[in-house]
C-alpha atoms as a PDB file:
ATOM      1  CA  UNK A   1       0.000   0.000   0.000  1.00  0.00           C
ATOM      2  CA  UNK A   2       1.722   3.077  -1.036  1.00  0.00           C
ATOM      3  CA  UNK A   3       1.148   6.641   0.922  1.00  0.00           C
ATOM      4  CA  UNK A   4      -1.804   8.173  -0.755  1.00  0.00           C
ATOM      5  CA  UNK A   5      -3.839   4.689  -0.240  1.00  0.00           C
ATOM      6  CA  UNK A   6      -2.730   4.785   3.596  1.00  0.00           C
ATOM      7  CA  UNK A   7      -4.276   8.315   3.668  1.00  0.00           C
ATOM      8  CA  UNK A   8      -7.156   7.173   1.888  1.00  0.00           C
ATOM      9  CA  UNK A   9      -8.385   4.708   4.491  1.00  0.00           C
ATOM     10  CA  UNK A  10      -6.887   7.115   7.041  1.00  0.00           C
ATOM     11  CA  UNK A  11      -9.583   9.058   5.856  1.00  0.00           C
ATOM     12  CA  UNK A  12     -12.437   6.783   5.644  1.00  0.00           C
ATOM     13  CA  UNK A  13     -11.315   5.306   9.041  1.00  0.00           C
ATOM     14  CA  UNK A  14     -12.095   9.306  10.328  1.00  0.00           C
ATOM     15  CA  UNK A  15     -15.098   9.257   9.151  1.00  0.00           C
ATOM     16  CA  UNK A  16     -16.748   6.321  10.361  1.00  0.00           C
ATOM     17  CA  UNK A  17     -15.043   7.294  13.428  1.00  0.00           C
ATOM     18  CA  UNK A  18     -12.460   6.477  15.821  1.00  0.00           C
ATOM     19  CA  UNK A  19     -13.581   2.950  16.573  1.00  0.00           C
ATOM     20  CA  UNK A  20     -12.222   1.004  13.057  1.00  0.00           C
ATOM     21  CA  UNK A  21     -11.947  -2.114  14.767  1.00  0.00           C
ATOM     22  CA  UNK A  22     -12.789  -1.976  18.526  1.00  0.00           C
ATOM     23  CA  UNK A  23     -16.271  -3.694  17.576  1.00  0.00           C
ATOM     24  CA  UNK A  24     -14.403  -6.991  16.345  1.00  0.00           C
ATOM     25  CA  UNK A  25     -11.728  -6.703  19.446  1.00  0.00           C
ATOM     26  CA  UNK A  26     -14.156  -6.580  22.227  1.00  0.00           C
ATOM     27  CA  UNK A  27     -16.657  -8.600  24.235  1.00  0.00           C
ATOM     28  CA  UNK A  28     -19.894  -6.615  25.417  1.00  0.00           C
ATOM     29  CA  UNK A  29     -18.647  -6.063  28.596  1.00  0.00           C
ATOM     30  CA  UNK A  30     -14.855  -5.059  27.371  1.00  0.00           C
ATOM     31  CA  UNK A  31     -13.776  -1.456  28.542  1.00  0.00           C
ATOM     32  CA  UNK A  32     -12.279   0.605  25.271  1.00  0.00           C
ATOM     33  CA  UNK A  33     -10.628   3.455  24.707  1.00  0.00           C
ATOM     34  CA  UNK A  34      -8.605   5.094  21.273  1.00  0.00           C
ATOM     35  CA  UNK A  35      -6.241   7.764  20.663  1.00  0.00           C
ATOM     36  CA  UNK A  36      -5.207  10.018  17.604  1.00  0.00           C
ATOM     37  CA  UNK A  37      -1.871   9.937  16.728  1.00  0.00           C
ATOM     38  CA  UNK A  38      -0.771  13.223  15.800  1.00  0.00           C
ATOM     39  CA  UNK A  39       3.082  14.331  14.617  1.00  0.00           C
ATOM     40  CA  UNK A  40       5.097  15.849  17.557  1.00  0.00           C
ATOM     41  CA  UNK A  41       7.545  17.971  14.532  1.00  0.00           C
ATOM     42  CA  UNK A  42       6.262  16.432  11.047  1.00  0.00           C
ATOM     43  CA  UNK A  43       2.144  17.031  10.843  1.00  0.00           C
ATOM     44  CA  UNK A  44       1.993  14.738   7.996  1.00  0.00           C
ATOM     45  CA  UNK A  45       2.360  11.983  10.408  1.00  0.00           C
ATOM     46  CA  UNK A  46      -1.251  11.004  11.682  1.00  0.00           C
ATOM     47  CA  UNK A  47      -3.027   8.241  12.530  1.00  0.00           C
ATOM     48  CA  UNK A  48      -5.333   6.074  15.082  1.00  0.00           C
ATOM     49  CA  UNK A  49      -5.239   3.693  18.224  1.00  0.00           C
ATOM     50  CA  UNK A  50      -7.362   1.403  19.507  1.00  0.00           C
ATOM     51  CA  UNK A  51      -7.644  -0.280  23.156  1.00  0.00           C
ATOM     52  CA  UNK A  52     -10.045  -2.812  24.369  1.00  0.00           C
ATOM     53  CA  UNK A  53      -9.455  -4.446  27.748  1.00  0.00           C
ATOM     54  CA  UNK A  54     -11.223  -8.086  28.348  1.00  0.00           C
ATOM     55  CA  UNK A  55     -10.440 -10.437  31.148  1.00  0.00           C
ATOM     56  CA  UNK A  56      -9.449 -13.901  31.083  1.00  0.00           C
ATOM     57  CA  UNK A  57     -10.642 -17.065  32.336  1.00  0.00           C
ATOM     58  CA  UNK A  58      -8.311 -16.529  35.012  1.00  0.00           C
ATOM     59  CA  UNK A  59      -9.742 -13.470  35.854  1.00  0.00           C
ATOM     60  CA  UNK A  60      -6.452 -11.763  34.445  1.00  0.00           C
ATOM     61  CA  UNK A  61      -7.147  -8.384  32.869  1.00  0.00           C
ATOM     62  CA  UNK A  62      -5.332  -8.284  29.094  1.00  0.00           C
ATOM     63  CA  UNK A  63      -5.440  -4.552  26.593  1.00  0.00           C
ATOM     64  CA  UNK A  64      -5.200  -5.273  23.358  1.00  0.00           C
ATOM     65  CA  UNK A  65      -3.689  -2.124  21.355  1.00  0.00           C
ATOM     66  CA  UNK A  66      -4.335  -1.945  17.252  1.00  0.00           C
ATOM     67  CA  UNK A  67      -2.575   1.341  15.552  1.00  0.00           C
ATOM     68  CA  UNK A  68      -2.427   2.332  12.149  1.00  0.00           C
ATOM     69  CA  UNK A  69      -0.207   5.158  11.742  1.00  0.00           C
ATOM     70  CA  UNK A  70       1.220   6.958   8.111  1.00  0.00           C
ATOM     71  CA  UNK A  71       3.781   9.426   7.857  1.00  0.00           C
ATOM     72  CA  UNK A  72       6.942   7.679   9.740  1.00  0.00           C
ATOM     73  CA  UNK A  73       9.913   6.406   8.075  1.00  0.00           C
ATOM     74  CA  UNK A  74       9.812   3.112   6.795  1.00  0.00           C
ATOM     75  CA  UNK A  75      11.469   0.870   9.478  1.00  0.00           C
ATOM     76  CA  UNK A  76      10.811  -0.175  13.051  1.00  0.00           C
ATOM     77  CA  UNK A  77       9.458   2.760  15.538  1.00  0.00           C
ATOM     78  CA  UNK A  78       9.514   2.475  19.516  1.00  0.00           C
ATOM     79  CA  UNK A  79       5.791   2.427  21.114  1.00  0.00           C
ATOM     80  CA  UNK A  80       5.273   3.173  24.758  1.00  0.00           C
ATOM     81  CA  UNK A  81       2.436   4.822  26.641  1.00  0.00           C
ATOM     82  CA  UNK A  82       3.701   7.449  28.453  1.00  0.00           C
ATOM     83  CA  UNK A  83       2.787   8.658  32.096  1.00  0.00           C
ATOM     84  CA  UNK A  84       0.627  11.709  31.325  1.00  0.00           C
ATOM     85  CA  UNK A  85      -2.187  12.425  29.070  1.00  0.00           C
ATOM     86  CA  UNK A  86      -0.419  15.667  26.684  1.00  0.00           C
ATOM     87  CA  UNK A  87       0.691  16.084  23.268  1.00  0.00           C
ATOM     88  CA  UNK A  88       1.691  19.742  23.597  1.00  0.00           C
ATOM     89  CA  UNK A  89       4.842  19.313  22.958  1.00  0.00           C
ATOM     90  CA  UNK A  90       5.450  16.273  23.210  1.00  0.00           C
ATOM     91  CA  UNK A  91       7.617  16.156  26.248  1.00  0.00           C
ATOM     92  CA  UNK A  92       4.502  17.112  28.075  1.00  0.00           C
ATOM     93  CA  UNK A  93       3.188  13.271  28.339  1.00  0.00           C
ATOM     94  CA  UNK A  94       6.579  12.577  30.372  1.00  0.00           C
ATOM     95  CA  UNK A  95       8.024   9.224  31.148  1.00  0.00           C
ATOM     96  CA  UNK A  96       7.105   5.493  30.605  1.00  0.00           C
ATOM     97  CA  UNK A  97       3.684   4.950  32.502  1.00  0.00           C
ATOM     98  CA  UNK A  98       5.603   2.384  35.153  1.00  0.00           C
ATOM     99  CA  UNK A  99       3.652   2.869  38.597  1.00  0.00           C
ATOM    100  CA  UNK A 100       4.890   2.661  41.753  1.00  0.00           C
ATOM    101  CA  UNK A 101       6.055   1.580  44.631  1.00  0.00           C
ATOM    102  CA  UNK A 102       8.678   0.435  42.629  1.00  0.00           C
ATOM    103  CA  UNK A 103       8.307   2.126  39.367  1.00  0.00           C
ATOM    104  CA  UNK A 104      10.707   3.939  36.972  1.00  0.00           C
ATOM    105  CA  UNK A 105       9.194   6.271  34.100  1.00  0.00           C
ATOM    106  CA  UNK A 106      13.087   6.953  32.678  1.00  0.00           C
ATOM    107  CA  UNK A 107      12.410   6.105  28.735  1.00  0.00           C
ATOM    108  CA  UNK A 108      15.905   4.542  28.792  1.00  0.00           C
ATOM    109  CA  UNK A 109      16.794   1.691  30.888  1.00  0.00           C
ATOM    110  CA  UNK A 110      20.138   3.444  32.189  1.00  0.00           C
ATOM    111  CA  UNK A 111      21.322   6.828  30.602  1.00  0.00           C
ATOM    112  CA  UNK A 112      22.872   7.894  34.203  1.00  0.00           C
ATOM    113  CA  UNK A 113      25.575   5.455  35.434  1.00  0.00           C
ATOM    114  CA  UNK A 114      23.794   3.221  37.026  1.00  0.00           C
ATOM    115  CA  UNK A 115      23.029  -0.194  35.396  1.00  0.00           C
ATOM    116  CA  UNK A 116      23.070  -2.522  38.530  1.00  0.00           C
ATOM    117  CA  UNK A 117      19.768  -0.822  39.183  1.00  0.00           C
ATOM    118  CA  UNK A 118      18.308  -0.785  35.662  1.00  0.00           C
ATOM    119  CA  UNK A 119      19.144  -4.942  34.389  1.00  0.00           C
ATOM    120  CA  UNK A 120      16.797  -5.478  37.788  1.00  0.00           C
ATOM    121  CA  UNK A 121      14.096  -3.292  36.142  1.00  0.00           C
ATOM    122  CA  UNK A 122      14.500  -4.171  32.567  1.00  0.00           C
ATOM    123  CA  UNK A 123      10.994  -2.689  30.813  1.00  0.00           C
ATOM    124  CA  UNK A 124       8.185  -0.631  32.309  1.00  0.00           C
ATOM    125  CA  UNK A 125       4.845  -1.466  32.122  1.00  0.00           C
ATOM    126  CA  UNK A 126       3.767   1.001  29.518  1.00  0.00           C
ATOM    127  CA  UNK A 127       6.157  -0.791  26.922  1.00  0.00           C
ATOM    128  CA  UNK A 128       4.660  -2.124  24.135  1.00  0.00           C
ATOM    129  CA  UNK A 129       6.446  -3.729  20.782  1.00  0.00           C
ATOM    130  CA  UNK A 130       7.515  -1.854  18.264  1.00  0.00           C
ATOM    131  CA  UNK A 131       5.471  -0.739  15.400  1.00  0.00           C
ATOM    132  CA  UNK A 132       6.613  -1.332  12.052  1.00  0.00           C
ATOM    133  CA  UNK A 133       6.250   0.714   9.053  1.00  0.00           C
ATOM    134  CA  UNK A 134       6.343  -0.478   5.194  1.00  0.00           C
ATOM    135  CA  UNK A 135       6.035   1.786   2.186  1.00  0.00           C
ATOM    136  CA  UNK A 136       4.663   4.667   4.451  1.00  0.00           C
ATOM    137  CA  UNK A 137       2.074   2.670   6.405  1.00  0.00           C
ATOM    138  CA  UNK A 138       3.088   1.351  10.180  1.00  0.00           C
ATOM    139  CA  UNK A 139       0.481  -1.243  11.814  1.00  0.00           C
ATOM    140  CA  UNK A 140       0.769  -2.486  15.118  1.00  0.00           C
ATOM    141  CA  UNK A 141      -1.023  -4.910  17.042  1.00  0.00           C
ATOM    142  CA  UNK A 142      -0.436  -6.377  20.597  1.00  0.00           C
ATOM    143  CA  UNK A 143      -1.918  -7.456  24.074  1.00  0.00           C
ATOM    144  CA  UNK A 144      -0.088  -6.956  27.401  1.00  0.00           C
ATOM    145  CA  UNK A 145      -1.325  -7.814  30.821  1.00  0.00           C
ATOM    146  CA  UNK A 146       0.822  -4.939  32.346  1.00  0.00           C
ATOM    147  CA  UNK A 147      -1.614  -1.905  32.015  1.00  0.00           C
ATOM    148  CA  UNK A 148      -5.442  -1.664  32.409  1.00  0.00           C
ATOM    149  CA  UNK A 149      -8.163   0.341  31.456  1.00  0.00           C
ATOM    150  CA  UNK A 150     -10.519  -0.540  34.342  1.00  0.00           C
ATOM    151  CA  UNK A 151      -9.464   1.173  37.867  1.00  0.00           C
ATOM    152  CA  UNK A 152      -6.733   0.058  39.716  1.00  0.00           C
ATOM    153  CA  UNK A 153      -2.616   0.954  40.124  1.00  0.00           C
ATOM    154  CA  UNK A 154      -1.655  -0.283  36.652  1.00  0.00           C
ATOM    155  CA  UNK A 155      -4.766   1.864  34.788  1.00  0.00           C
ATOM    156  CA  UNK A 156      -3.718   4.334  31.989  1.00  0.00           C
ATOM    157  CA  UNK A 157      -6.624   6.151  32.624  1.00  0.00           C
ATOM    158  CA  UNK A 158      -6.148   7.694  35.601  1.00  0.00           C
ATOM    159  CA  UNK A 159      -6.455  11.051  36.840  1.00  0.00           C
ATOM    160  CA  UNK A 160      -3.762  13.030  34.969  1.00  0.00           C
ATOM    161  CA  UNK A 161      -4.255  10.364  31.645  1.00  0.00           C
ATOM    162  CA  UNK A 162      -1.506   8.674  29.467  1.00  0.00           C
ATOM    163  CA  UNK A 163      -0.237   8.806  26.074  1.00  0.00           C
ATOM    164  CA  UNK A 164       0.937   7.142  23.419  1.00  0.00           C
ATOM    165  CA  UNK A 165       4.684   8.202  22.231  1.00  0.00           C
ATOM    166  CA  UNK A 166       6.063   6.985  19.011  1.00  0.00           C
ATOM    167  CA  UNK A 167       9.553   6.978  18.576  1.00  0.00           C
ATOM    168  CA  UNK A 168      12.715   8.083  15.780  1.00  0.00           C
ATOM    169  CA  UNK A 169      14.010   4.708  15.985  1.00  0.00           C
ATOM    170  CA  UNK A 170      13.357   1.494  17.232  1.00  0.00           C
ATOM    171  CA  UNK A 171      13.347  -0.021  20.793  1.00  0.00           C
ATOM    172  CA  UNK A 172      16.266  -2.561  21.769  1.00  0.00           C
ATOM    173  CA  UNK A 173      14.176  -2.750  25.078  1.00  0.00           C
ATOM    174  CA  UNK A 174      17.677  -2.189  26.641  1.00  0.00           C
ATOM    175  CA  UNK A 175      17.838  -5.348  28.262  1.00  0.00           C
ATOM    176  CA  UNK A 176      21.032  -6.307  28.008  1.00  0.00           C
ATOM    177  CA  UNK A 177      24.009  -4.845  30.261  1.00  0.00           C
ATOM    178  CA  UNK A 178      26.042  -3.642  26.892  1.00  0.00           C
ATOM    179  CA  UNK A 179      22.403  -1.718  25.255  1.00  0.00           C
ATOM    180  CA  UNK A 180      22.276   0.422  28.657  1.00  0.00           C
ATOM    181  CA  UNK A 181      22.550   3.238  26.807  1.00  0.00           C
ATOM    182  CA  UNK A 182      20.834   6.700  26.265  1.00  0.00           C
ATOM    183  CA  UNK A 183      18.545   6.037  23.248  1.00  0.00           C
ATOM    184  CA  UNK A 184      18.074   2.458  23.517  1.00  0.00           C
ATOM    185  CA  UNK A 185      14.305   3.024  24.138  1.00  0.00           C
ATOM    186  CA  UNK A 186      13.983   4.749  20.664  1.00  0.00           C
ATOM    187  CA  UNK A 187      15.539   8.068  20.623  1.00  0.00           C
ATOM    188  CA  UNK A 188      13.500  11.289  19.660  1.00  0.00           C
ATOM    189  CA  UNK A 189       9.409  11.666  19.877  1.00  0.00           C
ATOM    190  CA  UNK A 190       7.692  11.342  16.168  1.00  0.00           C
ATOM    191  CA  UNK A 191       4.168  11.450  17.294  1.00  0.00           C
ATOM    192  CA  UNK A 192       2.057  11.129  20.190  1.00  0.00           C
ATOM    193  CA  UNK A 193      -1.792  10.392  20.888  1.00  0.00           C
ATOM    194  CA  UNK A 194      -3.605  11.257  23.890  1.00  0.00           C
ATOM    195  CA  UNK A 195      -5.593   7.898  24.943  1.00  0.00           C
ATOM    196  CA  UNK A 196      -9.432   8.891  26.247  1.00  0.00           C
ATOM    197  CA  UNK A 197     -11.876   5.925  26.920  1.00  0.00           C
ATOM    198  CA  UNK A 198     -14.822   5.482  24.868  1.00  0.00           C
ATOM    199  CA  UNK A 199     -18.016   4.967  25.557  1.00  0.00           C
ATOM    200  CA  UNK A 200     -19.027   4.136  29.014  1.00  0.00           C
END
């Protein structure tokens, strides 16, 4: 799909709303919420985000996150929701959403001397894979049990909000004692998208 189709269905996905594919993601009782993904620099970068939260047989609450995003470099981009709910600029949304009592919203793993500390604490919980862009359209698509949009300590939708940050480059996830190094979480901010629930 080259750029002008991306924007096409960019388009139509607008205007049949936000919700392209929550409907087929979701139980009826499955809390969801979506995000625009605007450019932080490059406003030709736009897109959406999707985020539907069901529970497991387990009882084990599980987000699955869909986003469709043009405008990026072709190549493999860093996605993390970040600790606060702003786009303007982008440095406004802050760290990695990583909630106490031990949490650690640093993007990168290390970046000030101390890696003893950071290979015990190797991702956050707002980490997410990495989205992956071909011919000018990036799709992403992937469930963690480490955030929530229900209540509770790990929710992203608490009272000051979270965002989605996409990153320059891609994320090494800086797990390893010779990646602890500033940038290994992706670098610069491309884009970010506010995430608001939906519905209710």
């Amino acid at each position: 799909m080259n750029r002008s189709m991306a924007r096409v269905w960019l388009g139509l996905a607008g205007a049949t709303g936000l919700l392209w594919s929550v409907g087929a993601l979701a139980d009826s009782h499955g809390m969801k919420a979506s995000a625009t993904i605007v450019g932080c620099e490059n406003k030709q970068i736009e897109g959406l985000a999707t985020l539907t939260e069901q529970t497991t047989e387990e009882g084990i609450k599980e987000v699955t996150v869909e986003m469709r995003v043009t405008g990026l470099t072709d190549g493999k981009h860093a996605v993390h929701i970040h600790e606060v709910g702003a786009c303007e600029p982008c440095g406004a949304a802050k760290g990695h959403h990583d909630p106490g009592p031990f949490g650690e919203s640093r993007p990168d793993s290390a970046g000030d001397g101390t890696p003893a500390k950071d290979i015990n604490h190797p991702y956050h919980m707002g980490d997410l894979i990495n989205i992956e862009v071909k011919e000018g359209l990036g799709t992403m698509k992937h469930t963690t049990n480490r955030v929530t949009l229900s209540p509770g300590r790990l929710s992203i939708l608490d009272e000051d909000g979270s965002a989605f940050i996409i990153h320059t480059n891609a994320d090494t996830y800086c797990d390893h004692e010779s990646d602890l190094k500033k940038g290994c979480a992706g670098g610069s901010r491309d884009a970010c998208g506010i995430i608001r629930p939906v519905g209710g």
